[in-house]
PDB file of N, CA and C in Angstrom:
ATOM      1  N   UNK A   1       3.178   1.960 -14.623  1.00  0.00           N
ATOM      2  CA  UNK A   1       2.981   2.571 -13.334  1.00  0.00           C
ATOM      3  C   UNK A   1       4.334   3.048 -12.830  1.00  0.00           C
ATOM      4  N   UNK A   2       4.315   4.686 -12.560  1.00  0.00           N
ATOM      5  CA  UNK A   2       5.972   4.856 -11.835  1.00  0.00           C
ATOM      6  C   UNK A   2       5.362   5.249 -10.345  1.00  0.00           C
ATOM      7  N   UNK A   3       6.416   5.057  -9.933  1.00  0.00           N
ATOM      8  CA  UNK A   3       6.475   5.139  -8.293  1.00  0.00           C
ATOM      9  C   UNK A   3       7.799   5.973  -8.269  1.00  0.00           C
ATOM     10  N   UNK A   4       7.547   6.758  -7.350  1.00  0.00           N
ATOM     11  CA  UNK A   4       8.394   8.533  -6.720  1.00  0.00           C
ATOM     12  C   UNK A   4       8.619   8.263  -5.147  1.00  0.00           C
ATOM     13  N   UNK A   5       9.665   8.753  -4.599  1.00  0.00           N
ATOM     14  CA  UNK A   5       9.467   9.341  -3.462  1.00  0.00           C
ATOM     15  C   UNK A   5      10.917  10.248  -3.572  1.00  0.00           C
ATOM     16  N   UNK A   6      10.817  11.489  -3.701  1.00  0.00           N
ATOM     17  CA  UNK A   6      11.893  12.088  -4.613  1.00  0.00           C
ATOM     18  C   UNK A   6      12.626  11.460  -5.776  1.00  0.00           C
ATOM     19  N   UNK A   7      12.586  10.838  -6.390  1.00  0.00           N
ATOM     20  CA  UNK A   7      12.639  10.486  -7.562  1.00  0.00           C
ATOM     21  C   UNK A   7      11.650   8.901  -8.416  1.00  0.00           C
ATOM     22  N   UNK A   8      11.483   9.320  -9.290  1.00  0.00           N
ATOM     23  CA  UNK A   8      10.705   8.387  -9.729  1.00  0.00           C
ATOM     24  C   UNK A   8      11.352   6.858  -9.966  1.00  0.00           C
ATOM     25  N   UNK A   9      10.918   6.193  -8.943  1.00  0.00           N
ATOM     26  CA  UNK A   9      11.519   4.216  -9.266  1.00  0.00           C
ATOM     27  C   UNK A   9      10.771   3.173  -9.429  1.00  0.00           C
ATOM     28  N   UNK A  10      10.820   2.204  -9.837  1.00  0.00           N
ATOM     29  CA  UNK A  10      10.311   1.132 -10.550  1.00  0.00           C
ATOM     30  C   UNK A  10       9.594   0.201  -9.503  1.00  0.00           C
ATOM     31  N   UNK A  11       8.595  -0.843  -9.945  1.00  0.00           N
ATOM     32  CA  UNK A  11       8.528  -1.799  -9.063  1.00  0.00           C
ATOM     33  C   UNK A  11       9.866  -2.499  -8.504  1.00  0.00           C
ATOM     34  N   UNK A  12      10.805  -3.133  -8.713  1.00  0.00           N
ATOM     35  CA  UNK A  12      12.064  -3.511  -8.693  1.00  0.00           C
ATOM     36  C   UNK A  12      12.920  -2.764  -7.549  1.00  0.00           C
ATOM     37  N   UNK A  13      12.657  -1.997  -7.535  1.00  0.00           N
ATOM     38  CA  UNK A  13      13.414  -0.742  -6.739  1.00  0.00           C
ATOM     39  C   UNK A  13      12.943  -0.726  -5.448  1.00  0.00           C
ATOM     40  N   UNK A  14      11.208  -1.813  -5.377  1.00  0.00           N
ATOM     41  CA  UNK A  14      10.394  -1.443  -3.305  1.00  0.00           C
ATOM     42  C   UNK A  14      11.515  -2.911  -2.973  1.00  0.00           C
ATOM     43  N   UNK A  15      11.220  -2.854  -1.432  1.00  0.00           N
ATOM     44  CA  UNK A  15      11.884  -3.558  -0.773  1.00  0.00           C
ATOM     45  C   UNK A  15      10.886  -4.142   0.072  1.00  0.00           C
ATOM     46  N   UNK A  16      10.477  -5.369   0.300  1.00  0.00           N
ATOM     47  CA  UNK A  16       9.988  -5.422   1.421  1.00  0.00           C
ATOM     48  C   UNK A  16       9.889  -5.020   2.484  1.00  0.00           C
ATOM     49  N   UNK A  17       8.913  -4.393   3.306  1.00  0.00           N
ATOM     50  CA  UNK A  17       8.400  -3.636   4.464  1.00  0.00           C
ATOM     51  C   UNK A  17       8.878  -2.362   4.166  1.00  0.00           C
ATOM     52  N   UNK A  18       8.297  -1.921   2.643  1.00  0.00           N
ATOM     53  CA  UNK A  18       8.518  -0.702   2.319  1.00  0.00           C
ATOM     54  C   UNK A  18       7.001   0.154   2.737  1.00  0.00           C
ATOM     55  N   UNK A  19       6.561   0.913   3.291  1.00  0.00           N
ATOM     56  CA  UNK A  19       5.458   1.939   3.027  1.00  0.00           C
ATOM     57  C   UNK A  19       5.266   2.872   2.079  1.00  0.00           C
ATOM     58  N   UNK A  20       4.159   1.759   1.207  1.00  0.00           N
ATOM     59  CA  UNK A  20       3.264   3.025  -0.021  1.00  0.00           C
ATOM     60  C   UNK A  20       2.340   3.653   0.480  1.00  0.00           C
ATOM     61  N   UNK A  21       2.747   4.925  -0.463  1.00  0.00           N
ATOM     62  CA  UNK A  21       1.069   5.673  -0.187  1.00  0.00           C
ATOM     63  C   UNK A  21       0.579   5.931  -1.524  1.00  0.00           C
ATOM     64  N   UNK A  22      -0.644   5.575  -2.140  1.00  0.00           N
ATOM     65  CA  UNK A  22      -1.331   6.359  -2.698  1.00  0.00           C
ATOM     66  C   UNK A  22      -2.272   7.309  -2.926  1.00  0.00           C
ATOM     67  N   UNK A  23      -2.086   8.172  -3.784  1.00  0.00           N
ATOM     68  CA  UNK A  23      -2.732   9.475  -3.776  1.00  0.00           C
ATOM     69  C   UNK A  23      -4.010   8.968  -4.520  1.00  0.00           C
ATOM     70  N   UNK A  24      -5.426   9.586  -3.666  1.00  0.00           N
ATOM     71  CA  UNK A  24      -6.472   9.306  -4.434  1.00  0.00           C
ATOM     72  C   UNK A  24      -7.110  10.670  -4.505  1.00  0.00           C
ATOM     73  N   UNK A  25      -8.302  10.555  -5.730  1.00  0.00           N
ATOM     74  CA  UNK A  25      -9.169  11.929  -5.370  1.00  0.00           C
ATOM     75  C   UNK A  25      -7.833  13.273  -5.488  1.00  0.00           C
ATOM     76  N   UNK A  26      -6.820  13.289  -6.796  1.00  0.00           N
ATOM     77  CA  UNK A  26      -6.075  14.549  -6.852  1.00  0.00           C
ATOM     78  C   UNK A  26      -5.517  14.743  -5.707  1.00  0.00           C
ATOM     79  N   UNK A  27      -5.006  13.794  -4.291  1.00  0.00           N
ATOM     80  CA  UNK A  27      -4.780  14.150  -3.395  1.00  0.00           C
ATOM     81  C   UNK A  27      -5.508  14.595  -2.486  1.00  0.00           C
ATOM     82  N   UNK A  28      -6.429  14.178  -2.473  1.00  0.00           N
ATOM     83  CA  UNK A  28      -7.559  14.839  -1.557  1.00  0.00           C
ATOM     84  C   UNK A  28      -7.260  13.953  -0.335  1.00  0.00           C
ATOM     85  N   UNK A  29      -6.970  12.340  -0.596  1.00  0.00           N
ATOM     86  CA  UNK A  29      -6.475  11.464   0.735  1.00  0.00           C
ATOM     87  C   UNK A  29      -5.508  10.394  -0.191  1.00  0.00           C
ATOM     88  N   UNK A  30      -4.841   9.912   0.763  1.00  0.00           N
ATOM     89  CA  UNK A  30      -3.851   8.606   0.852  1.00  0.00           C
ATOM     90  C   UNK A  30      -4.463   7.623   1.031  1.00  0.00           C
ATOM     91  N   UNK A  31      -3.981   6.512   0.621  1.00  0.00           N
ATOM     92  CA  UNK A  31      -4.220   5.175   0.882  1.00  0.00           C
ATOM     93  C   UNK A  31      -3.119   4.424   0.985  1.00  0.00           C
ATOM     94  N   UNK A  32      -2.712   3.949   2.032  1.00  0.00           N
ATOM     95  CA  UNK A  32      -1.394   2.977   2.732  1.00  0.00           C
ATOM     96  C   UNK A  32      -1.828   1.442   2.326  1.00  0.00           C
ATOM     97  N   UNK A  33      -0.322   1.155   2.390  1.00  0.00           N
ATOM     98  CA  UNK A  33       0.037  -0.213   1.887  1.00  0.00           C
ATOM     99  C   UNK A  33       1.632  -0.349   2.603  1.00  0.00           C
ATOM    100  N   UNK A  34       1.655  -1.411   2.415  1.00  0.00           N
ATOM    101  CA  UNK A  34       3.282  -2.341   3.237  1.00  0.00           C
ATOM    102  C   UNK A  34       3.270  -3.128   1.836  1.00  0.00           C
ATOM    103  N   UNK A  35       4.155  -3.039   1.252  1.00  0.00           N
ATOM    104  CA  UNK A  35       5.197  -3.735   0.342  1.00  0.00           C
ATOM    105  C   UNK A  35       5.583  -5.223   0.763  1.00  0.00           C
ATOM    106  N   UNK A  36       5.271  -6.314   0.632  1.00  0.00           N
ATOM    107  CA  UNK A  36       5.407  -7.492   0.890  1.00  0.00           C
ATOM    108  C   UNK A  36       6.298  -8.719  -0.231  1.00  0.00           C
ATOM    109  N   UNK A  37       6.261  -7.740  -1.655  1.00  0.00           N
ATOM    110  CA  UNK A  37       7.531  -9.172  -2.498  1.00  0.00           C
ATOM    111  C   UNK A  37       6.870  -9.507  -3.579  1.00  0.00           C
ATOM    112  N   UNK A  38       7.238  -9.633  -4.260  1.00  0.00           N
ATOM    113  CA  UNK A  38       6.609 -10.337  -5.477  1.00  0.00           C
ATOM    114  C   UNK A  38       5.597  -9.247  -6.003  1.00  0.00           C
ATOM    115  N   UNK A  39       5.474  -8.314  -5.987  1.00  0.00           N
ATOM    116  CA  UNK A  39       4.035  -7.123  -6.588  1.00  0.00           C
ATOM    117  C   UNK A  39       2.855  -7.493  -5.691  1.00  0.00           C
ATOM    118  N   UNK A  40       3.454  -7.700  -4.399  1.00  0.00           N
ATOM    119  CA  UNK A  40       2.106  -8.074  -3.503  1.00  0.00           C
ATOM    120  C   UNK A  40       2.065  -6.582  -2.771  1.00  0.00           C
ATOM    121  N   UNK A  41       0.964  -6.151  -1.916  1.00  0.00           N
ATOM    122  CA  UNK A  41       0.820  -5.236  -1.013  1.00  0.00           C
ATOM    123  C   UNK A  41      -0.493  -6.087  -0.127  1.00  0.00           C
ATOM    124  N   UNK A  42       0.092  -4.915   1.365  1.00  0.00           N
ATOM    125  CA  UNK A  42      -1.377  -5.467   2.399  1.00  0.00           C
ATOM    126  C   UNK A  42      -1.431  -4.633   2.781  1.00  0.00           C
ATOM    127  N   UNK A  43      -2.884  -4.418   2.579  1.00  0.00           N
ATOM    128  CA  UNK A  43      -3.744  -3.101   2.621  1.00  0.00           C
ATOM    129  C   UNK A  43      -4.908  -3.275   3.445  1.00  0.00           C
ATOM    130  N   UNK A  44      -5.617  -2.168   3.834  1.00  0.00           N
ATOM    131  CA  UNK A  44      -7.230  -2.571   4.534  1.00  0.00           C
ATOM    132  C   UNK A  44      -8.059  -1.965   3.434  1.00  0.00           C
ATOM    133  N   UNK A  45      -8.702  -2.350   3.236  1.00  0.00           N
ATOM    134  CA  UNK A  45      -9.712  -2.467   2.157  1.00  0.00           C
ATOM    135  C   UNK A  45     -11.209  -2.573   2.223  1.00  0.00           C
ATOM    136  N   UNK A  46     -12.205  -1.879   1.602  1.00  0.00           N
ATOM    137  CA  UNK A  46     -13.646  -2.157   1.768  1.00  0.00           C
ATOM    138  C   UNK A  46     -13.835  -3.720   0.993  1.00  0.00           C
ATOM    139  N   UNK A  47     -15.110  -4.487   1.608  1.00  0.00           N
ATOM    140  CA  UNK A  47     -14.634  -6.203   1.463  1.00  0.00           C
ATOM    141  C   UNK A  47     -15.841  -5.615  -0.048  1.00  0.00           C
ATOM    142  N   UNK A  48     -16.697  -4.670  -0.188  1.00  0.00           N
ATOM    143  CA  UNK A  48     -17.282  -4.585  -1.932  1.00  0.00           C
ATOM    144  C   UNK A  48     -15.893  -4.540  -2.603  1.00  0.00           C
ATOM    145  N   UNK A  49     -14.975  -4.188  -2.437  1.00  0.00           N
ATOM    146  CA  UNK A  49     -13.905  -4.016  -3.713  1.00  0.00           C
ATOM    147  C   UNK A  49     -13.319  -5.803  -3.942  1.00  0.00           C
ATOM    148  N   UNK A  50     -13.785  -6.681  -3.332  1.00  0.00           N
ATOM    149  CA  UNK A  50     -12.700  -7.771  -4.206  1.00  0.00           C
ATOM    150  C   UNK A  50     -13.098  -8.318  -5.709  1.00  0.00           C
ATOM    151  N   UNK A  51     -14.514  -7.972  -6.236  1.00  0.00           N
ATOM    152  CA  UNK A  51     -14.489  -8.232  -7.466  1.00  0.00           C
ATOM    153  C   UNK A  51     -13.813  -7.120  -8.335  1.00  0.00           C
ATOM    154  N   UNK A  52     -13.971  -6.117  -7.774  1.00  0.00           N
ATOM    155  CA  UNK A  52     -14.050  -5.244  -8.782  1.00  0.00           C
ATOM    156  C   UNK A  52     -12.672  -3.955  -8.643  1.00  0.00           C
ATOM    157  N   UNK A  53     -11.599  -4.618  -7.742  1.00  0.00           N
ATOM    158  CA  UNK A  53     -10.142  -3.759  -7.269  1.00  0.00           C
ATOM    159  C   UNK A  53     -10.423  -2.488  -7.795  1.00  0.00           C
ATOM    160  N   UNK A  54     -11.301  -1.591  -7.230  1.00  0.00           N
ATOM    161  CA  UNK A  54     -11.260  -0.105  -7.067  1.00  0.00           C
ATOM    162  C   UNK A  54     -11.799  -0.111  -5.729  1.00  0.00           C
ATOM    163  N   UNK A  55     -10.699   0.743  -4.695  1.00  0.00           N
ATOM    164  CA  UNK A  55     -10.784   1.026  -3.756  1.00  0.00           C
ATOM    165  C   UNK A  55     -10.906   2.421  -3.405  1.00  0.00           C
ATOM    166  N   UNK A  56     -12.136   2.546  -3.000  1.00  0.00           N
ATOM    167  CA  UNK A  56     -13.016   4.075  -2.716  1.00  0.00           C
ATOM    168  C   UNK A  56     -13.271   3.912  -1.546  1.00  0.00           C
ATOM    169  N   UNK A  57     -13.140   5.279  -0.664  1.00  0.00           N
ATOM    170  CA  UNK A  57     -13.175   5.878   1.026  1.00  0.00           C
ATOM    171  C   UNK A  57     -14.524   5.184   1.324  1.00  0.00           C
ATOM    172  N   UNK A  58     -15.541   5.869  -0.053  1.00  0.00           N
ATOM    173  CA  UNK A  58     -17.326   5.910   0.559  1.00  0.00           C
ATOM    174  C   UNK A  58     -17.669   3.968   0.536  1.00  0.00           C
ATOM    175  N   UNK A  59     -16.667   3.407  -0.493  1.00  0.00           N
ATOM    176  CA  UNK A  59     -17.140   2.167   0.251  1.00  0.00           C
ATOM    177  C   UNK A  59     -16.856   1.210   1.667  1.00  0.00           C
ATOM    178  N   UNK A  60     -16.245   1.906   2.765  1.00  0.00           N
ATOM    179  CA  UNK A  60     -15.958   1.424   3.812  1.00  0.00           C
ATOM    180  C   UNK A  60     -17.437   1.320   4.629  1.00  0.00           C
ATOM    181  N   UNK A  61     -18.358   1.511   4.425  1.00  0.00           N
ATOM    182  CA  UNK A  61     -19.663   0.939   4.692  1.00  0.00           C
ATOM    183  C   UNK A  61     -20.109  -0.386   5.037  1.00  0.00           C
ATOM    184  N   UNK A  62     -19.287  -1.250   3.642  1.00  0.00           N
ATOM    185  CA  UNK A  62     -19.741  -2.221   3.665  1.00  0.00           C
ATOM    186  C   UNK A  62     -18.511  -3.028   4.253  1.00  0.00           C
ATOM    187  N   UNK A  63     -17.717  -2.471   5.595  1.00  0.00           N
ATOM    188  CA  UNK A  63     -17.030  -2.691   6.189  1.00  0.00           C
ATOM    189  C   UNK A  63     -15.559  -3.419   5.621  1.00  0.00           C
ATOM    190  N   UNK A  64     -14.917  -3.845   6.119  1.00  0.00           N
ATOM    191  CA  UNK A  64     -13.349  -3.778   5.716  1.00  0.00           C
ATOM    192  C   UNK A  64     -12.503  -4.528   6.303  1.00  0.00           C
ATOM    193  N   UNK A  65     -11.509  -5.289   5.743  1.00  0.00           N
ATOM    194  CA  UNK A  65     -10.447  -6.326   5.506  1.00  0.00           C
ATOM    195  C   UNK A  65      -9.199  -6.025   5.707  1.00  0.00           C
ATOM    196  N   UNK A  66      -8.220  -6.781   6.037  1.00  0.00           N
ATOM    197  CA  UNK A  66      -7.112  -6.110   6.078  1.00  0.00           C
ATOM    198  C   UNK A  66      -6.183  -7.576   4.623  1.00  0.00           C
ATOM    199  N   UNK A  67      -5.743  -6.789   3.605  1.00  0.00           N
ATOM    200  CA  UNK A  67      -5.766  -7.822   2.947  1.00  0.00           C
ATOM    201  C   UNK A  67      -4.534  -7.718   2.087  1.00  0.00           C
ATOM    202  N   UNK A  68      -4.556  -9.061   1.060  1.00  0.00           N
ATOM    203  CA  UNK A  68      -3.050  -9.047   0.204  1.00  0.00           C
ATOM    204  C   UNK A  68      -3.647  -8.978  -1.631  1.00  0.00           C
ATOM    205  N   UNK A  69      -3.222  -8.208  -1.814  1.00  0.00           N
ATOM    206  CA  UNK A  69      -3.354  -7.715  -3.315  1.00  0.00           C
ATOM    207  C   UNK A  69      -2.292  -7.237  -4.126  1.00  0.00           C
ATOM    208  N   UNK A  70      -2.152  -7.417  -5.561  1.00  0.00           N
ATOM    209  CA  UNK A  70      -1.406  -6.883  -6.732  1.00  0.00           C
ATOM    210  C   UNK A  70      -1.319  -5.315  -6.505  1.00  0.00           C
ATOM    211  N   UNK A  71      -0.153  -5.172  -6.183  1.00  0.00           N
ATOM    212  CA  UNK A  71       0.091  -3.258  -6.048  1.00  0.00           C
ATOM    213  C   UNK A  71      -0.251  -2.824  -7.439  1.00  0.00           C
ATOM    214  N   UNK A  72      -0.319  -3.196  -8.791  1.00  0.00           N
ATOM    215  CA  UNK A  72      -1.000  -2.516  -9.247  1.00  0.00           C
ATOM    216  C   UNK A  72      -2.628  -2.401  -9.648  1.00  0.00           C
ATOM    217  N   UNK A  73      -3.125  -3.490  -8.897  1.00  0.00           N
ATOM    218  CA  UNK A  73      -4.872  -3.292  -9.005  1.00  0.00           C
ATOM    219  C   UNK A  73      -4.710  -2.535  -7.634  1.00  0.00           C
ATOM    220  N   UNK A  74      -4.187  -2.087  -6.767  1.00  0.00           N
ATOM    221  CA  UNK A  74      -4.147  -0.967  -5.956  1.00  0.00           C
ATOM    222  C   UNK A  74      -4.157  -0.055  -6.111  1.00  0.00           C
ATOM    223  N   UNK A  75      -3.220   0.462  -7.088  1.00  0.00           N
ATOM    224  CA  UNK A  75      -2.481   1.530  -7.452  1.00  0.00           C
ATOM    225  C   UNK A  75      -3.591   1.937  -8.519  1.00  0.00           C
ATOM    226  N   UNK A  76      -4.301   1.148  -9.108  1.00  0.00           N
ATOM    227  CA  UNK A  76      -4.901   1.813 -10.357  1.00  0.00           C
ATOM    228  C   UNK A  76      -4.144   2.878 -11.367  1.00  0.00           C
ATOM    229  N   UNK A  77      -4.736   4.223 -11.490  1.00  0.00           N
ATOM    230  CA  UNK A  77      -3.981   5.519 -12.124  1.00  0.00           C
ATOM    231  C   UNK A  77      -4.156   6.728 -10.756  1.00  0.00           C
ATOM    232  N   UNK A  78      -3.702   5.904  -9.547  1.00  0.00           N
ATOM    233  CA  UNK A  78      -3.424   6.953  -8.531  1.00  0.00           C
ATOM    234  C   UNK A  78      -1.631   7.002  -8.523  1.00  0.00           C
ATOM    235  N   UNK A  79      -1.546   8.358  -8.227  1.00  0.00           N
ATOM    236  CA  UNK A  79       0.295   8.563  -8.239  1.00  0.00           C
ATOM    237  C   UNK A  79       0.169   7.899  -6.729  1.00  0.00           C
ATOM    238  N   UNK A  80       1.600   6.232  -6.767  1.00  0.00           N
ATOM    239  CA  UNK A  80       2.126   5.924  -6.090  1.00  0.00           C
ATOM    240  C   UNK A  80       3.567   6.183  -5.113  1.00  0.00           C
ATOM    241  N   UNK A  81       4.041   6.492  -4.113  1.00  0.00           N
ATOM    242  CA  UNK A  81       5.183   6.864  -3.663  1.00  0.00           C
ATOM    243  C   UNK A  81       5.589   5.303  -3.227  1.00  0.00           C
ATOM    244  N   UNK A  82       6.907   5.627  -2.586  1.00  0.00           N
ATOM    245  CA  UNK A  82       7.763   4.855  -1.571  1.00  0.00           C
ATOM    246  C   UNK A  82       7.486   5.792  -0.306  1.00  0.00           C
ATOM    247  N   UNK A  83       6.897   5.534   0.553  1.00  0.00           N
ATOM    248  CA  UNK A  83       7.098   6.744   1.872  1.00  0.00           C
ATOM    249  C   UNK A  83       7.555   5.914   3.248  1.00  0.00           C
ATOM    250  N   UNK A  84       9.107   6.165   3.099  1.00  0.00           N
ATOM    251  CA  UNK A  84       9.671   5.971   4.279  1.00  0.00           C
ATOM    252  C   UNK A  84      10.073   6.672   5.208  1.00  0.00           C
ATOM    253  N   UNK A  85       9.632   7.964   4.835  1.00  0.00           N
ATOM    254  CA  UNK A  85      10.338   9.465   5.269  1.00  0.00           C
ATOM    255  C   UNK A  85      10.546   9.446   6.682  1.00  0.00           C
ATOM    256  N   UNK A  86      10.072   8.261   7.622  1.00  0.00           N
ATOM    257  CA  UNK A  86      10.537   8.980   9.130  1.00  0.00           C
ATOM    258  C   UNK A  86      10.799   7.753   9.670  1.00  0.00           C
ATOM    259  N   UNK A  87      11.432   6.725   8.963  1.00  0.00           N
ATOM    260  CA  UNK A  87      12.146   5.648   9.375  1.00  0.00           C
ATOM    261  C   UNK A  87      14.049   6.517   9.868  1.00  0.00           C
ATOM    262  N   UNK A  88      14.116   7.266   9.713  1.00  0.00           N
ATOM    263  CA  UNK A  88      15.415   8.491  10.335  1.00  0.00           C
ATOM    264  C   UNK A  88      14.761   8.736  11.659  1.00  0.00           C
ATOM    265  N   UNK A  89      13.668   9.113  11.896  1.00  0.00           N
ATOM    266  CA  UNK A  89      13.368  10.549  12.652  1.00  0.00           C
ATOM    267  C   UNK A  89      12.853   8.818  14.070  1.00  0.00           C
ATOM    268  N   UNK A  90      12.038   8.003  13.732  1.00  0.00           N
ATOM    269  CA  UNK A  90      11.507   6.696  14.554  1.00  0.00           C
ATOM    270  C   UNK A  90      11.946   5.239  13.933  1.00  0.00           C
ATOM    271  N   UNK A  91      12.297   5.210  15.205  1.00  0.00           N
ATOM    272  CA  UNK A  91      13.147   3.688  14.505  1.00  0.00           C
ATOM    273  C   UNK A  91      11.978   2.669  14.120  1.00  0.00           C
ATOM    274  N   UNK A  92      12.085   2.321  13.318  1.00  0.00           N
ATOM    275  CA  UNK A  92      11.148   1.398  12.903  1.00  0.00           C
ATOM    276  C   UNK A  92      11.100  -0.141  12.947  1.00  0.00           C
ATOM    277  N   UNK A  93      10.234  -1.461  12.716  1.00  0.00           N
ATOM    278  CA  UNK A  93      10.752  -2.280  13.218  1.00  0.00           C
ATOM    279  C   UNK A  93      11.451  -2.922  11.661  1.00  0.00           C
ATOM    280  N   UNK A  94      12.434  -3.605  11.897  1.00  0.00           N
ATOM    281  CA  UNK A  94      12.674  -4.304  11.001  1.00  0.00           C
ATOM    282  C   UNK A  94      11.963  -4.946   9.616  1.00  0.00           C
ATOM    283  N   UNK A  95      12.367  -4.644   8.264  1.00  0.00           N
ATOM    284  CA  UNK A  95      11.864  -4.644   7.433  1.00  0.00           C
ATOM    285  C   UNK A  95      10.936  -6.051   7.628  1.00  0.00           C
ATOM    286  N   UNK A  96      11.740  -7.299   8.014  1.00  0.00           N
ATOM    287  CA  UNK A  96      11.419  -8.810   7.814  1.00  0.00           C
ATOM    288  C   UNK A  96      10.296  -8.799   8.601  1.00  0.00           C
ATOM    289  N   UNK A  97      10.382  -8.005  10.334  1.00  0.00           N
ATOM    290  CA  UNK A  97       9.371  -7.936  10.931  1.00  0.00           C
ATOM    291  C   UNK A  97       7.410  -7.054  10.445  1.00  0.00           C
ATOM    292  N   UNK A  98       8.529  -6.292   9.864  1.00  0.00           N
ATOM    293  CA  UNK A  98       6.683  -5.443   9.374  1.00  0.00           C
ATOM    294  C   UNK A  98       5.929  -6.645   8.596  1.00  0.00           C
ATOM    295  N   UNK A  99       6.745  -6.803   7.466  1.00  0.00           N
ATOM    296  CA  UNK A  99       6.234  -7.708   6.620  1.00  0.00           C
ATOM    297  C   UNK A  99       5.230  -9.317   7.549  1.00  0.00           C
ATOM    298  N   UNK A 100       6.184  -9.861   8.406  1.00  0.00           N
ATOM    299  CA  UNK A 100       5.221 -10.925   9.261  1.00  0.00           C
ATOM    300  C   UNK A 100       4.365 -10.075  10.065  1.00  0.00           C
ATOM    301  N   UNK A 101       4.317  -9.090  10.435  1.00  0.00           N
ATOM    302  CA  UNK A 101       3.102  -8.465  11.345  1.00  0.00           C
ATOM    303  C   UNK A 101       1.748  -8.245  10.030  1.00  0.00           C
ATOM    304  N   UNK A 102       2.428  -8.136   9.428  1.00  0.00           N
ATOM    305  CA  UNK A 102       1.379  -7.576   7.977  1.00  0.00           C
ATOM    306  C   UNK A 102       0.360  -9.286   7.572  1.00  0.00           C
ATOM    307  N   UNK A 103       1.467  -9.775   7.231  1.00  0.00           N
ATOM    308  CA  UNK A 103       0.934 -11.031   6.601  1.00  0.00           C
ATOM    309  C   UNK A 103       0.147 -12.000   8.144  1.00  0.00           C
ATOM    310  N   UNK A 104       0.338 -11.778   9.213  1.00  0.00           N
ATOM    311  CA  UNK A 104      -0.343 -11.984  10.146  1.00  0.00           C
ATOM    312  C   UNK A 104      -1.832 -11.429  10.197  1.00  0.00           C
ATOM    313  N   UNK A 105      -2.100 -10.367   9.745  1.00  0.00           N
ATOM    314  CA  UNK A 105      -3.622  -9.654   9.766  1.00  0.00           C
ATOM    315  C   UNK A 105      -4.139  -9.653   8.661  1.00  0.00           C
ATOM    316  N   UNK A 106      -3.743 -10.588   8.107  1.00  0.00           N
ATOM    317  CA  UNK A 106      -4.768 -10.654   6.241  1.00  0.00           C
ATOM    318  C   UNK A 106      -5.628 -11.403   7.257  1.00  0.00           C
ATOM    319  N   UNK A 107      -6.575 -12.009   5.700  1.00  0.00           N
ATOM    320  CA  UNK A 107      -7.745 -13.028   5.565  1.00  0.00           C
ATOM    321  C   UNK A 107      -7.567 -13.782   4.580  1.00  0.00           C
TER     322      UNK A 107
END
């Protein structure tokens, strides 16, 4: 799995309270994630995907989680970024802080 955000970098390379996006559907939509350590991510998620880690739009039906998962049963074969692009433009809160706001709204 490579991960880009102008250049292509490794798992090794996110940082905690980094923002992923993945591209699903050729780009048709994104799917966000917060970078949490260890190959973890917390994501919101349809609650049909925990057997089966494919996360699809049309299953938000069966309503949705806000949760902690393996960035790559996330990631599947969708192109992953780093997208921090407007941590310049809005100050953002502290890396240590996203991460406890994050891990505060799992299940």
């Amino acid at each position: 799995m490579a991960f880009s955000s102008q250049r292509e970098i490794t798992l090794r390379d996110l940082e905690e309270g980094d923002l992923i996006e993945f591209y699903r559907a050729m780009g048709t939509f994104s799917h966000w994630a917060v970078y949490v350590g260890n190959g973890k991510v917390i994501h919101l998620s349809p609650n049909s995907d925990v057997a089966t880690g494919k996360f699809y739009l049309a299953d938000i039906k069966s309503g949705t989680s806000v949760r902690m998962d393996n960035i790559k049963t996330v990631a599947g074969d969708s192109t992953t970024y780093r997208n921090n692009e407007f941590d310049d433009e809005f100050r953002p809160y502290n890396k240590a802080e996203i991460v406890k706001r994050a891990k505060k709204e799992t299940w």
